[in-house]
Each structure stands twice: as structure tokens, then as C-alpha cells.
C-alpha atoms as a PDB file:
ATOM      1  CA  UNK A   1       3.791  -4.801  36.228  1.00  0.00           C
ATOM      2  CA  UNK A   2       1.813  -2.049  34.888  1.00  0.00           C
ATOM      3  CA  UNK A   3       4.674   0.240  34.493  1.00  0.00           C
ATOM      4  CA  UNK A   4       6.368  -2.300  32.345  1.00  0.00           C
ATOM      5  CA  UNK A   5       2.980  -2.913  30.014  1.00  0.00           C
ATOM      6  CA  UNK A   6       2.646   0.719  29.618  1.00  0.00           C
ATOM      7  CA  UNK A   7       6.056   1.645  28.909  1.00  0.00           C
ATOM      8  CA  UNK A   8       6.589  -1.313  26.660  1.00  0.00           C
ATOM      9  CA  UNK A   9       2.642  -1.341  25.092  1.00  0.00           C
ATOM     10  CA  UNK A  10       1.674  -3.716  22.536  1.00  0.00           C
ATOM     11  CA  UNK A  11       5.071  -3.571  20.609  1.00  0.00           C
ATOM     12  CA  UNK A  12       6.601  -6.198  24.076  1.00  0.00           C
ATOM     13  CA  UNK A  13       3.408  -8.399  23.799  1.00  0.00           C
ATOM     14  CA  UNK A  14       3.559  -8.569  19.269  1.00  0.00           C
ATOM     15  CA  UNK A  15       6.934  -9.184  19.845  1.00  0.00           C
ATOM     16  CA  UNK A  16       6.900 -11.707  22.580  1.00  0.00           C
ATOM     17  CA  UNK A  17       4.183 -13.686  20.491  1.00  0.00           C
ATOM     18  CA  UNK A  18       6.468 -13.556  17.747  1.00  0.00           C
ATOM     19  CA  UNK A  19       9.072 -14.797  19.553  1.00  0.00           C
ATOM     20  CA  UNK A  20       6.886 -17.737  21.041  1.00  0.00           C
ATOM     21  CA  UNK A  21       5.721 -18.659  17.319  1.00  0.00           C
ATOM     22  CA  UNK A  22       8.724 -19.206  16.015  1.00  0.00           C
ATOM     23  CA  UNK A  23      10.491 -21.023  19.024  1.00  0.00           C
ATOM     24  CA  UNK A  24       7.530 -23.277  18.660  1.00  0.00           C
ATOM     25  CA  UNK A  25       8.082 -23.441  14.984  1.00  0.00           C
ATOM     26  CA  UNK A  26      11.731 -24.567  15.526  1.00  0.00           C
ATOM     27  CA  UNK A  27      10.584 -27.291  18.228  1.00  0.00           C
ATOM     28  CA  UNK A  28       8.637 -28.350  16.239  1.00  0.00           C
ATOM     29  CA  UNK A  29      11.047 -29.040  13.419  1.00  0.00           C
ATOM     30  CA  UNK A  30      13.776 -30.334  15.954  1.00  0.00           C
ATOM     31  CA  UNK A  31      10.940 -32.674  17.555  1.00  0.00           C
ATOM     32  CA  UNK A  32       9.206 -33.688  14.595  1.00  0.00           C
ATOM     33  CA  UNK A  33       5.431 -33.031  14.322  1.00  0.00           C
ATOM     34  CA  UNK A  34       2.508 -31.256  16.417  1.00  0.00           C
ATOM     35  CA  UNK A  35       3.552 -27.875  14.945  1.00  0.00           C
ATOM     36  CA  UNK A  36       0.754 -26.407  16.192  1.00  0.00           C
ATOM     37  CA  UNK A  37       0.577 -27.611  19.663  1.00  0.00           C
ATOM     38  CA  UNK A  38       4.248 -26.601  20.045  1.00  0.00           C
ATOM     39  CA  UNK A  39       3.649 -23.111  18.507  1.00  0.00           C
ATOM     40  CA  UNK A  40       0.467 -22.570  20.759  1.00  0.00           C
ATOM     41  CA  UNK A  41       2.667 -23.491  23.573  1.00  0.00           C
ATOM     42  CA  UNK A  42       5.440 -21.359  22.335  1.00  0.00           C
ATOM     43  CA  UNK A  43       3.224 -18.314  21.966  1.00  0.00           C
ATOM     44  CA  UNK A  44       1.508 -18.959  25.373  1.00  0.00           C
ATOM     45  CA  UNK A  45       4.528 -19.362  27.569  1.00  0.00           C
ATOM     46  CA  UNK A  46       6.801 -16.649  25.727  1.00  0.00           C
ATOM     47  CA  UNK A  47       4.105 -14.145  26.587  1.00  0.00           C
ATOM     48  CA  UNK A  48       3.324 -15.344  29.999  1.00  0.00           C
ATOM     49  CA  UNK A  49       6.944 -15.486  31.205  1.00  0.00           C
ATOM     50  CA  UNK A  50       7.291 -12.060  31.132  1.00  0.00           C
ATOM     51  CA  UNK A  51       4.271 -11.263  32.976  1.00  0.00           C
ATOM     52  CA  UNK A  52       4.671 -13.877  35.750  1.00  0.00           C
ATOM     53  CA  UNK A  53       8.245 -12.261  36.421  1.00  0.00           C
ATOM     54  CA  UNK A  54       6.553  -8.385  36.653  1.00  0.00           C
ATOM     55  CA  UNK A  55       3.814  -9.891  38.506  1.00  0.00           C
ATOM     56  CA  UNK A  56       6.110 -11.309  41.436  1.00  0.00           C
ATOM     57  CA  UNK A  57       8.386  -8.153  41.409  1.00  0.00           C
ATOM     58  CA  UNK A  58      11.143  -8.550  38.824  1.00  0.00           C
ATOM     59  CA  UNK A  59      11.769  -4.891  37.791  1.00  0.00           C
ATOM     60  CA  UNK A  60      14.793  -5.763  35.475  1.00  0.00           C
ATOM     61  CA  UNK A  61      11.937  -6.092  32.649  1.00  0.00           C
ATOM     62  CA  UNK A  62      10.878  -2.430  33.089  1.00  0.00           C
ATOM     63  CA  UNK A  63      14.756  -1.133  32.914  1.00  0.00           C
ATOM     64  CA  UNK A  64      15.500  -3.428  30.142  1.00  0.00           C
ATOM     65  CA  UNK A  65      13.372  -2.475  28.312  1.00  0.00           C
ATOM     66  CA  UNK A  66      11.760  -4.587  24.901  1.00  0.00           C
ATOM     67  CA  UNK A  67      15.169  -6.487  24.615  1.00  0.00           C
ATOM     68  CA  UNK A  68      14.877  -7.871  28.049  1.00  0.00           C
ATOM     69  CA  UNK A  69      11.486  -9.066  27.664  1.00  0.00           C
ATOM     70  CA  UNK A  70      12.396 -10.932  24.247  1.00  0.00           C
ATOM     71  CA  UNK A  71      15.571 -12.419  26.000  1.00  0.00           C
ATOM     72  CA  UNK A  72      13.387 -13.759  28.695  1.00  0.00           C
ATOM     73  CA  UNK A  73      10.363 -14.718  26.448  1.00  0.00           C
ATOM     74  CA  UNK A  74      12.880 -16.788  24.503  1.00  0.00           C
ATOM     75  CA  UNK A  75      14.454 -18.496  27.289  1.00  0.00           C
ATOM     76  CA  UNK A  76      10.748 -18.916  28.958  1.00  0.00           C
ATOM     77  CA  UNK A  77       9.621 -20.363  25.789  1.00  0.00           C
ATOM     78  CA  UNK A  78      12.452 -22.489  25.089  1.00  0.00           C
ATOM     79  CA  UNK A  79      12.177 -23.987  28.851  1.00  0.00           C
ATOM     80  CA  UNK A  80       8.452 -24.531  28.693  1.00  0.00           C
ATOM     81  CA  UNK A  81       8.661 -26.202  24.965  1.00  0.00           C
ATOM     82  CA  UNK A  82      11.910 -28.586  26.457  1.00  0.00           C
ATOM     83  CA  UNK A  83       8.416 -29.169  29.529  1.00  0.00           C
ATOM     84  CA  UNK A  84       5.970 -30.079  26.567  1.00  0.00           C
ATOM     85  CA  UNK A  85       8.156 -32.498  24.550  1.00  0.00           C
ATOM     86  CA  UNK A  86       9.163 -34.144  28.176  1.00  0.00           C
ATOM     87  CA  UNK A  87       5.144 -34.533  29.179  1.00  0.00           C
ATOM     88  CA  UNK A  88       3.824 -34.609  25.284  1.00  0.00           C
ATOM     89  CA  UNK A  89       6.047 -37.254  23.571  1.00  0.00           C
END
């Protein structure tokens, strides 16, 4: 895990909040309302995806490289928001 946050740096984490801003953004508009609980939730779980997976041994995010981490920070994101609406709403 520490390979992958120093080869990737800040650039992985900016972009994986990024990422988790605006999946929560477009929840929100497909849900209707809460936009900011569904991009805090966005943000959150697009950035903690990626770290759960290094921290239990997926090395596919360190030879990936910063697409890999936004692929799975999307699809993290977009399964934790599809979570939220299910428990939220």
C-alpha cells in the first residue's frame, strides 16, 4: 500500500476525490436531492476503495497505475452511492 501512495502521490488521492465529487454530483441529480450527503459519500468511498484494496493485497493498483485507481474509485463510488440511496431514501 505504500508503494502505490508513493508512486501515485497526491495526484491518485486529488483525482480520486474528484472522481467521488462528481459521481456524487450525478447521484444526486439521478436521485433527486441531498447533494451534499451524496457527494460526501462519493468523495469518501471513491478514495477509500482504493486504499482498502492496497491494504488487503491487491497489487493491480500499483501496476496500473493512476488509471486503475480512477477505474476502481469510480466503480467503488458508484457501488457505495447505489448502498446510500438503498439505506438513505
Amino acid at each position: 500500500m505504500e508503494d502505490l501512495l508513493q508512486g501515485l502521490g497526491w495526484a491518485a488521492i486529488i483525482l480520486t476525490a474528484l472522481i467521488g465529487a462528481l459521481a456524487g454530483w450525478i447521484a444526486a441529480l439521478i436521485a433527486g436531492g441531498h447533494r451534499g450527503r451524496y457527494v460526501a459519500i462519493g468523495v469518501a468511498s471513491a478514495v477509500a476503495v482504493p486504499v482498502v484494496l492496497g491494504l488487503i493485497g491487491l497489487s493491480l493498483l500499483a501496476v496500473g497505475g493512476l488509471l486503475a485507481v480512477a477505474a476502481v474509485a469510480l466503480v467503488g463510488a458508484g457501488v457505495v452511492l447505489v448502498i446510500a440511496k438503498l439505506i438513505f431514501d
